[in-house]
C-alpha atoms as a PDB file:
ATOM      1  CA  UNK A   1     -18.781  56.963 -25.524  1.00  0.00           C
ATOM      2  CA  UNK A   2     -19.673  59.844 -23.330  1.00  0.00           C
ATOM      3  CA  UNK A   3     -16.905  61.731 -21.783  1.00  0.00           C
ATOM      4  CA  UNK A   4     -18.786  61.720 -18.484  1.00  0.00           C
ATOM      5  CA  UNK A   5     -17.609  58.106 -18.237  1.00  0.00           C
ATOM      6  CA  UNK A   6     -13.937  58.246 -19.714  1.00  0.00           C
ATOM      7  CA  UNK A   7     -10.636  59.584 -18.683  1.00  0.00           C
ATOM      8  CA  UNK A   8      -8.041  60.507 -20.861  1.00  0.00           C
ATOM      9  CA  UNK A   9      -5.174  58.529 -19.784  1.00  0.00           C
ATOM     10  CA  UNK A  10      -2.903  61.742 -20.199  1.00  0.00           C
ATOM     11  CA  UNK A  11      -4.382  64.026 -18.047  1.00  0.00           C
ATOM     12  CA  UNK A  12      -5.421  61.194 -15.251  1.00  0.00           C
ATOM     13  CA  UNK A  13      -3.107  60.263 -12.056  1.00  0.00           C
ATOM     14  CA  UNK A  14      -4.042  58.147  -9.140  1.00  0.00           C
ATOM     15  CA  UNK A  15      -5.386  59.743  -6.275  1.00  0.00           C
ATOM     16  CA  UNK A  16      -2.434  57.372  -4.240  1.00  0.00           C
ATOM     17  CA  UNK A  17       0.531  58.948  -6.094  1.00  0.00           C
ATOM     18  CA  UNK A  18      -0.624  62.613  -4.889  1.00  0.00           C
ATOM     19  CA  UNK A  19      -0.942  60.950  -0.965  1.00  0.00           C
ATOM     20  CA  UNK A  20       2.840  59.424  -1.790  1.00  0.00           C
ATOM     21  CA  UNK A  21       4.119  62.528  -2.244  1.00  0.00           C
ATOM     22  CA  UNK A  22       2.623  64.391   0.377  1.00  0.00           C
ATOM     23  CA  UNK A  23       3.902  62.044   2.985  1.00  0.00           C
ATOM     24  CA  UNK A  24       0.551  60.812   3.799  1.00  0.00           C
ATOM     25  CA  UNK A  25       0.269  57.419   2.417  1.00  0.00           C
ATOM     26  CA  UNK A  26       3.176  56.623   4.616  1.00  0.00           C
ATOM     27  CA  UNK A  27       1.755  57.976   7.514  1.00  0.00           C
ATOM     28  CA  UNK A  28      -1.368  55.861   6.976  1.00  0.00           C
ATOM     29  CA  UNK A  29       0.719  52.949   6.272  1.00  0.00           C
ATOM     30  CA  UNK A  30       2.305  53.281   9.378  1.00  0.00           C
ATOM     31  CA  UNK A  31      -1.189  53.866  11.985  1.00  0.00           C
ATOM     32  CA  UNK A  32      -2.843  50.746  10.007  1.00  0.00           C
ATOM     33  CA  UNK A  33       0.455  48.473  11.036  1.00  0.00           C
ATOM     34  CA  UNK A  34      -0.055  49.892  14.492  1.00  0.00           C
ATOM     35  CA  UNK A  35      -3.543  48.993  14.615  1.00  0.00           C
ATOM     36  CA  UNK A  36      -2.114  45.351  14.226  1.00  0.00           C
ATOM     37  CA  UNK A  37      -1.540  45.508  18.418  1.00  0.00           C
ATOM     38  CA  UNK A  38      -5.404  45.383  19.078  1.00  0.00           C
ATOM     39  CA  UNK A  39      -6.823  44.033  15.689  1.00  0.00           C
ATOM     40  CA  UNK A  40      -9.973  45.266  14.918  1.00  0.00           C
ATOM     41  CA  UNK A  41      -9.653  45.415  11.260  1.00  0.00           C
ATOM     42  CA  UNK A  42     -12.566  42.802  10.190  1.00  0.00           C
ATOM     43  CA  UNK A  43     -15.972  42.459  11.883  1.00  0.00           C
ATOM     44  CA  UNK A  44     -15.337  39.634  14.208  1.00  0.00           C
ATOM     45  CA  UNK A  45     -13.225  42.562  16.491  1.00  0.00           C
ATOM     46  CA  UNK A  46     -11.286  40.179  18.266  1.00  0.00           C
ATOM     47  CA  UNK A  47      -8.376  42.658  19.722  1.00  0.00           C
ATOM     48  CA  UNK A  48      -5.485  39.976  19.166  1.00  0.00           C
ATOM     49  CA  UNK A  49      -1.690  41.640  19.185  1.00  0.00           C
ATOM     50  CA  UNK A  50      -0.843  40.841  15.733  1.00  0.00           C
ATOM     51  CA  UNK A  51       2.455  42.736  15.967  1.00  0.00           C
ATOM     52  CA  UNK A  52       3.711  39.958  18.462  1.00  0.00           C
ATOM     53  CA  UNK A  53       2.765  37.435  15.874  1.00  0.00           C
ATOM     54  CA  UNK A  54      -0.364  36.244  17.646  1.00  0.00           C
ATOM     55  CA  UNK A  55      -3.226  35.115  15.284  1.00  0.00           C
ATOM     56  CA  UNK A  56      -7.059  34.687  16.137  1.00  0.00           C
ATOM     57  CA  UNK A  57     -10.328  34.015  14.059  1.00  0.00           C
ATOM     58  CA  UNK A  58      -7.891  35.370  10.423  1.00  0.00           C
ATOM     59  CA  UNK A  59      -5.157  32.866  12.004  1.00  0.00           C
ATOM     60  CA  UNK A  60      -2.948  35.595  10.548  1.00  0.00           C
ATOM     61  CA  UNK A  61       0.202  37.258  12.315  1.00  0.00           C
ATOM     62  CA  UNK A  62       2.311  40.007  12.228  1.00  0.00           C
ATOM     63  CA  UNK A  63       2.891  39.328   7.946  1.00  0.00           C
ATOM     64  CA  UNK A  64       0.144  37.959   5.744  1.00  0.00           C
ATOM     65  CA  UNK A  65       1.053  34.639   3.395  1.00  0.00           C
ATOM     66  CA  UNK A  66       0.506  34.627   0.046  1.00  0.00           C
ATOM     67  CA  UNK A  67      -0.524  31.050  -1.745  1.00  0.00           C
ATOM     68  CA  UNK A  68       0.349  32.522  -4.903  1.00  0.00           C
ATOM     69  CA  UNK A  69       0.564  35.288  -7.233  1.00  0.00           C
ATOM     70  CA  UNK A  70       0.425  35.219 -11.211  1.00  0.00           C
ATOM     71  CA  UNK A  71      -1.322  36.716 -14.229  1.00  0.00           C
ATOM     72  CA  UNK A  72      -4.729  35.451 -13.608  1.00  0.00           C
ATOM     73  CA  UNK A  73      -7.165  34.676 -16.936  1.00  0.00           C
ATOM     74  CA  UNK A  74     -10.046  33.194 -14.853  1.00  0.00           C
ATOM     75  CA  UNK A  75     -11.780  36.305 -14.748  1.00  0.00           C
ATOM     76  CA  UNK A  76     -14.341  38.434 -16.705  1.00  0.00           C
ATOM     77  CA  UNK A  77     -12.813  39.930 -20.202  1.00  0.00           C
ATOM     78  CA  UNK A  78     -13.634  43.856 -18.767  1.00  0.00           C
ATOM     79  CA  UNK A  79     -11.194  42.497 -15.861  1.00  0.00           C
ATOM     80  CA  UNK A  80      -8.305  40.418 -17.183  1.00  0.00           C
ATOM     81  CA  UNK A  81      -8.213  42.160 -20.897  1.00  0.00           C
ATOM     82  CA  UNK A  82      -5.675  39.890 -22.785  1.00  0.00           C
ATOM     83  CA  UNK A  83      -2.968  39.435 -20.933  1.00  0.00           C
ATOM     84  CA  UNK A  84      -4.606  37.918 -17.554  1.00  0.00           C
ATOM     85  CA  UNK A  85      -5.169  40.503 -14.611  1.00  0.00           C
ATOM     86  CA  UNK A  86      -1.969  40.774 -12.169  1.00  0.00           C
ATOM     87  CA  UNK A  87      -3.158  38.519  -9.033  1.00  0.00           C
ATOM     88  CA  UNK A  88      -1.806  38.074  -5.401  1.00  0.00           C
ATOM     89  CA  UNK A  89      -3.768  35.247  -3.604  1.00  0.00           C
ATOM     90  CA  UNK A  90      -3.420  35.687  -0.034  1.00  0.00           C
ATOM     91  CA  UNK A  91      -3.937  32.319   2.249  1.00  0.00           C
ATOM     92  CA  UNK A  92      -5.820  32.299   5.373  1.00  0.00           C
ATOM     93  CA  UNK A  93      -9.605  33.811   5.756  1.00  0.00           C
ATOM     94  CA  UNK A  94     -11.742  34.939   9.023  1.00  0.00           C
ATOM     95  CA  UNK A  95     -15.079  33.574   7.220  1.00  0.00           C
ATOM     96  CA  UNK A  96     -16.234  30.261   6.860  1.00  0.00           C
ATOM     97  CA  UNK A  97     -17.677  29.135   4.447  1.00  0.00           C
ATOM     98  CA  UNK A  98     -18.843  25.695   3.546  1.00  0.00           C
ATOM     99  CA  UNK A  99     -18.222  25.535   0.242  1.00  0.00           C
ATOM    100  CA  UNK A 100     -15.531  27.247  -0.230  1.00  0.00           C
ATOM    101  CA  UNK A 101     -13.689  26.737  -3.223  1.00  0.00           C
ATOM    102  CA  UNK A 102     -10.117  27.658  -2.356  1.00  0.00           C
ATOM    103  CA  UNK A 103     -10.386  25.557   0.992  1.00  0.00           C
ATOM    104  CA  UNK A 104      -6.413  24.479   1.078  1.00  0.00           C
ATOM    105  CA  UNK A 105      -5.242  28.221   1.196  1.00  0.00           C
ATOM    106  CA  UNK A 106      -8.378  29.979   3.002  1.00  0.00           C
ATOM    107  CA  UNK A 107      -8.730  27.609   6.269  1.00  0.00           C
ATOM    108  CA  UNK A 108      -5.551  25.278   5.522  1.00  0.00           C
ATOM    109  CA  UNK A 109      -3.527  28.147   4.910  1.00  0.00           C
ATOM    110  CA  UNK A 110      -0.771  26.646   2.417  1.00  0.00           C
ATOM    111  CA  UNK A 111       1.288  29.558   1.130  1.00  0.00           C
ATOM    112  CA  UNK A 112       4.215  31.632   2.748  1.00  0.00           C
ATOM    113  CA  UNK A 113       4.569  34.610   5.281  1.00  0.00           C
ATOM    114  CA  UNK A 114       5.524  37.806   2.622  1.00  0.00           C
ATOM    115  CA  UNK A 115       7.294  40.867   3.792  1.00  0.00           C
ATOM    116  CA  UNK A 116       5.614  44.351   2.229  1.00  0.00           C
ATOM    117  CA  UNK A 117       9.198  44.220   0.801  1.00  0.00           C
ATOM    118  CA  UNK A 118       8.483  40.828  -1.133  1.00  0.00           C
ATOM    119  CA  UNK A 119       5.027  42.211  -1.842  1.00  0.00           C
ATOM    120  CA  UNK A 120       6.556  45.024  -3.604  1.00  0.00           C
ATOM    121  CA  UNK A 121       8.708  42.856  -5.957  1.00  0.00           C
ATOM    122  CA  UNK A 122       5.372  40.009  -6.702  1.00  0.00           C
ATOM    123  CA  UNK A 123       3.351  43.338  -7.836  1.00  0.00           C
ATOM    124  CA  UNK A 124       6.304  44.844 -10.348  1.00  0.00           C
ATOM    125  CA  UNK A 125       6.885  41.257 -11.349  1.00  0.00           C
ATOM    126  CA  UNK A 126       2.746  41.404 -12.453  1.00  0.00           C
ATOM    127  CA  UNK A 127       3.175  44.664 -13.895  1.00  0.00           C
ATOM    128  CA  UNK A 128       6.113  43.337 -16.909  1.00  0.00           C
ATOM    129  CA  UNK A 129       4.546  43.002 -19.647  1.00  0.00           C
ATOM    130  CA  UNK A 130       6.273  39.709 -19.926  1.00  0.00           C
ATOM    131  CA  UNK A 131       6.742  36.820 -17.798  1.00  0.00           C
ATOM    132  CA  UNK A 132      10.231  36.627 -16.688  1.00  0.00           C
ATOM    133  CA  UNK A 133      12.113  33.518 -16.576  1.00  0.00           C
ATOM    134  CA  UNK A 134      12.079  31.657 -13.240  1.00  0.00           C
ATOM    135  CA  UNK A 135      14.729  28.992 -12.227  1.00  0.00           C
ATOM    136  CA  UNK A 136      13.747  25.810 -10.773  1.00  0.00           C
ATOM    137  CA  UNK A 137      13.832  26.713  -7.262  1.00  0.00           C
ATOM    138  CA  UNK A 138      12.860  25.466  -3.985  1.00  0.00           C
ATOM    139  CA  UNK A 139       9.361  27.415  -4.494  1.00  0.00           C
ATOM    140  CA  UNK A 140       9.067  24.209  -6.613  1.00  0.00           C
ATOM    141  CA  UNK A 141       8.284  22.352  -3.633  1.00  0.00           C
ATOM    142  CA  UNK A 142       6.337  24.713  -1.467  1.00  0.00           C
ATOM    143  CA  UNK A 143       3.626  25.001  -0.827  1.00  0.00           C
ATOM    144  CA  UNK A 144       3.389  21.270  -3.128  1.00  0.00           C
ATOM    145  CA  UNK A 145       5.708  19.493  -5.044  1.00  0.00           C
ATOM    146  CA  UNK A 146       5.302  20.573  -8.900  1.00  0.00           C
ATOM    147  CA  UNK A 147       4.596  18.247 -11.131  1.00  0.00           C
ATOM    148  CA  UNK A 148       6.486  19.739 -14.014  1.00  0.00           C
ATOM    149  CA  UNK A 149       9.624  19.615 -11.848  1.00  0.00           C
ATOM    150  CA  UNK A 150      11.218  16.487 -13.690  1.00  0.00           C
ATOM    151  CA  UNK A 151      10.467  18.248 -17.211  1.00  0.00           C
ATOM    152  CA  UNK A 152      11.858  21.497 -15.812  1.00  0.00           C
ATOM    153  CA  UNK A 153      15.422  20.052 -14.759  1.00  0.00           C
ATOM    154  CA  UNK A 154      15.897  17.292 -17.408  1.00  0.00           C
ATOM    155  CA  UNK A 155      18.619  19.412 -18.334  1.00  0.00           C
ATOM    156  CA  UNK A 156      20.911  20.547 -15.377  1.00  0.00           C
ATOM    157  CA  UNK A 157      23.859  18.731 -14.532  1.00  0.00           C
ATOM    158  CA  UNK A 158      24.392  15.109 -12.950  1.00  0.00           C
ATOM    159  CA  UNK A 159      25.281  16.888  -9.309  1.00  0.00           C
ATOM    160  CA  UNK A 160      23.036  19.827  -9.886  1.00  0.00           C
ATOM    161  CA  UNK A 161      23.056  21.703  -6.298  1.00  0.00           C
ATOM    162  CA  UNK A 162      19.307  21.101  -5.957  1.00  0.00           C
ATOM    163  CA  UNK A 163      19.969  17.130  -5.697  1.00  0.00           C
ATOM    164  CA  UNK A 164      21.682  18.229  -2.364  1.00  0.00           C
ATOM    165  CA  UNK A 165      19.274  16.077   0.043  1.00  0.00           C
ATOM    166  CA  UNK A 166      18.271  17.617   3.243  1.00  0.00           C
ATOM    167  CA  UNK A 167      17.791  21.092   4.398  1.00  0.00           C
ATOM    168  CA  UNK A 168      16.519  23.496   1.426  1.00  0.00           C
ATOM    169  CA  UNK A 169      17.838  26.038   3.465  1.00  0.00           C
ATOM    170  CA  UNK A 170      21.429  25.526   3.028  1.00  0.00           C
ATOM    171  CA  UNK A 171      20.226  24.572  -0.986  1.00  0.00           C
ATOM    172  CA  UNK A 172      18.910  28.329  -1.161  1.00  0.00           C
ATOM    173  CA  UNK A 173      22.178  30.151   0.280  1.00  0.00           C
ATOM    174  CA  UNK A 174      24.480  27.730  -1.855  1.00  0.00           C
ATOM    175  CA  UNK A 175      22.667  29.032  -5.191  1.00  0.00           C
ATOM    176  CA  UNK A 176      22.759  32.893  -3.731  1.00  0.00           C
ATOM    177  CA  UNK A 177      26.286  32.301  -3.696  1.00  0.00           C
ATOM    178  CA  UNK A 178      26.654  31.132  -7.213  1.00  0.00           C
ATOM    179  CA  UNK A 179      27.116  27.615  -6.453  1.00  0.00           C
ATOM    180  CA  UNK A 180      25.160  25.136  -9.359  1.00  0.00           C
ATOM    181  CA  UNK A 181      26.883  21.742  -8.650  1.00  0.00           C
ATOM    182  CA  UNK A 182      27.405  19.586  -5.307  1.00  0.00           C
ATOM    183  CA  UNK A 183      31.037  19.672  -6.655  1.00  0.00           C
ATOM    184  CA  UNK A 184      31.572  23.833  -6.449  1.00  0.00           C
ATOM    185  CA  UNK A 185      30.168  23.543  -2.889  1.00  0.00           C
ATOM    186  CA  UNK A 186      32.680  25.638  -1.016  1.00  0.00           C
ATOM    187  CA  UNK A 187      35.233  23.953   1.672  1.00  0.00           C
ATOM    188  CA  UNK A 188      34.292  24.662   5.302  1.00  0.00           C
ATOM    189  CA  UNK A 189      30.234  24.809   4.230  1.00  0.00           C
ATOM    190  CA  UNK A 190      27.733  23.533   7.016  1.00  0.00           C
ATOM    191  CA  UNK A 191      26.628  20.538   6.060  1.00  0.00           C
ATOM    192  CA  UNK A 192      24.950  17.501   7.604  1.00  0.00           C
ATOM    193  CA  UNK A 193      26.719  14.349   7.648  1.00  0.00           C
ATOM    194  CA  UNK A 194      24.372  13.332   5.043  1.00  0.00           C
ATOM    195  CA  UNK A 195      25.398  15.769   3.318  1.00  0.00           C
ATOM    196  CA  UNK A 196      28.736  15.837   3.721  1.00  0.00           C
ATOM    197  CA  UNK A 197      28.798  12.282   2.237  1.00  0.00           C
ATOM    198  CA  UNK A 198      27.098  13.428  -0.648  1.00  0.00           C
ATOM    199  CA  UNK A 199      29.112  15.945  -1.270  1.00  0.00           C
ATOM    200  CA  UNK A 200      32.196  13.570  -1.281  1.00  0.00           C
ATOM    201  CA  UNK A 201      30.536  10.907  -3.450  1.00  0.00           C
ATOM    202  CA  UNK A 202      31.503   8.680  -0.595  1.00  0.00           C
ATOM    203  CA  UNK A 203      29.238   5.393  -1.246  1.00  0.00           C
ATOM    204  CA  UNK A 204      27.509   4.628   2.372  1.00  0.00           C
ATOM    205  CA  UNK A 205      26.034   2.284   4.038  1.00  0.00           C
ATOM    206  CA  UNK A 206      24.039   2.836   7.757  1.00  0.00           C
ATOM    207  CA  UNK A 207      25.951   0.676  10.642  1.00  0.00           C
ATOM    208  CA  UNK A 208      22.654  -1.307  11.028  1.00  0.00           C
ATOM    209  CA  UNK A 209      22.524  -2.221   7.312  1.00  0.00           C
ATOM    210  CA  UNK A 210      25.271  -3.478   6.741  1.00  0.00           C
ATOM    211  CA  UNK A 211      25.647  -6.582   8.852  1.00  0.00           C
ATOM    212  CA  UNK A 212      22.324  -7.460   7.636  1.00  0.00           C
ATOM    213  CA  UNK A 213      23.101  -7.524   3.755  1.00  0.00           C
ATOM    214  CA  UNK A 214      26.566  -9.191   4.193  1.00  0.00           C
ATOM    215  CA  UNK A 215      24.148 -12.243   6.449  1.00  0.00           C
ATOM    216  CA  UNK A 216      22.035 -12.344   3.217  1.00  0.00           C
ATOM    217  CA  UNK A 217      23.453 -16.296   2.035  1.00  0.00           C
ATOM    218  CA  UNK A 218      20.663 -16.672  -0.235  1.00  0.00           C
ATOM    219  CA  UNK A 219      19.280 -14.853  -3.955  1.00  0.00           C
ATOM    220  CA  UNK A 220      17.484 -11.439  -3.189  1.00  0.00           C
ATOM    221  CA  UNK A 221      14.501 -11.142  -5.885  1.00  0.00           C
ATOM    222  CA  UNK A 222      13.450  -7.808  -6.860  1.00  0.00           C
ATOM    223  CA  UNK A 223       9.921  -8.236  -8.640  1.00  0.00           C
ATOM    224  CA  UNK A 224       8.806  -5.814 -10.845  1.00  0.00           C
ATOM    225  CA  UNK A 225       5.937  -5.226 -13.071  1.00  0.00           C
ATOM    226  CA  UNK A 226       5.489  -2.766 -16.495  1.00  0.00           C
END
């Protein structure tokens, strides 16, 4: 092939790296977030403060969401070679369009807010030249339930921490703390009363309930079909 149309990968460096560090690429960085308090970054101009997390036509605030992010092979060869091209898929779009074929994240806008710090980590992630191993986690369930989720935890324990019902929130600090069973769950946690009876195996019954079973004088049948 002509050398007019190839770079040696030896002698070539991204023009970005140079900007890095010269201090400039931060500096740009930092006047584009800025820009965010009268947005005028697409076509439709509409001057919204982004920095105080308003959204207009892009219905996007202060962060952008991401739907997803993963080694995409849907591509052409020259663009995912063999290993799938790294791909973020960011939710939420200021266009329209009838057709379009990614509907639930573009206009619905399933997906999650992402820090640049987050960002960061989902683009080294890409760059590994293989796939690391992911937990079952409560990005299971968000932004739908996945339906692999049964195959991907027929093996954790009886009282896995993830059976914990209610708030994922208190799920995902338990597991940052090293906790894997309801059991380990640390005295003095927050917990709902839910929860809590969980927690204790305590067998429950709601107040309502239980007057009506015990004033059941006659054979419940539970039909069931196969």
């Amino acid at each position: 092939m002509d050398s007019v149309f190839t770079v040696s990968s030896t002698d070539f460096e991204p023009a970005y790296l140079a900007l890095h560090r010269s201090g400039e690429l931060r500096r740009r960085a930092q006047q584009a977030v800025q820009s965010l308090a009268d947005c005028r970054v697409c076509p439709r101009n509409c001057g919204v403060n982004r920095l105080a997390d308003r959204t207009a036509a892009c219905k996007t605030g202060r962060y952008a969401k991401v739907g997803s992010y993963f080694p995409h092979f849907g591509e052409e060869d020259c663009l995912r070679g063999w290993n799938g091209s790294g791909t973020i898929f960011f939710s939420l779009c200021n266009l329209r369009c009838v057709f379009c074929q990614n509907y639930d994240i573009s206009q619905v806008g399933e997906g999650q807010e992402t820090s640049a710090e987050r960002l960061a980590e989902m683009s080294r992630m890409l760059l590994q030249t293989q796939p690391p191993a992911i937990e079952p986690d409560r990005h299971c369930h968000t932004p739908y339930d996945c339906p692999f989720w049964e195959h991907c935890t027929k093996d954790k324990p009886a009282r896995w921490i993830h059976y914990l019902p209610g708030s994922k929130h208190v799920v995902g600090q338990l597991t940052q703390q090293g906790v894997t069973t309801i059991d380990e769950i640390p005295a003095g946690t927050k917990l709902s009363p839910v929860q809590r009876r969980v927690k204790e195996n305590v067998e429950w019954v709601s107040a309502k309930l239980g007057p009506l079973l015990k004033a059941v004088q006659y054979r419940v049948l539970d039909w069931q079909s196969k």
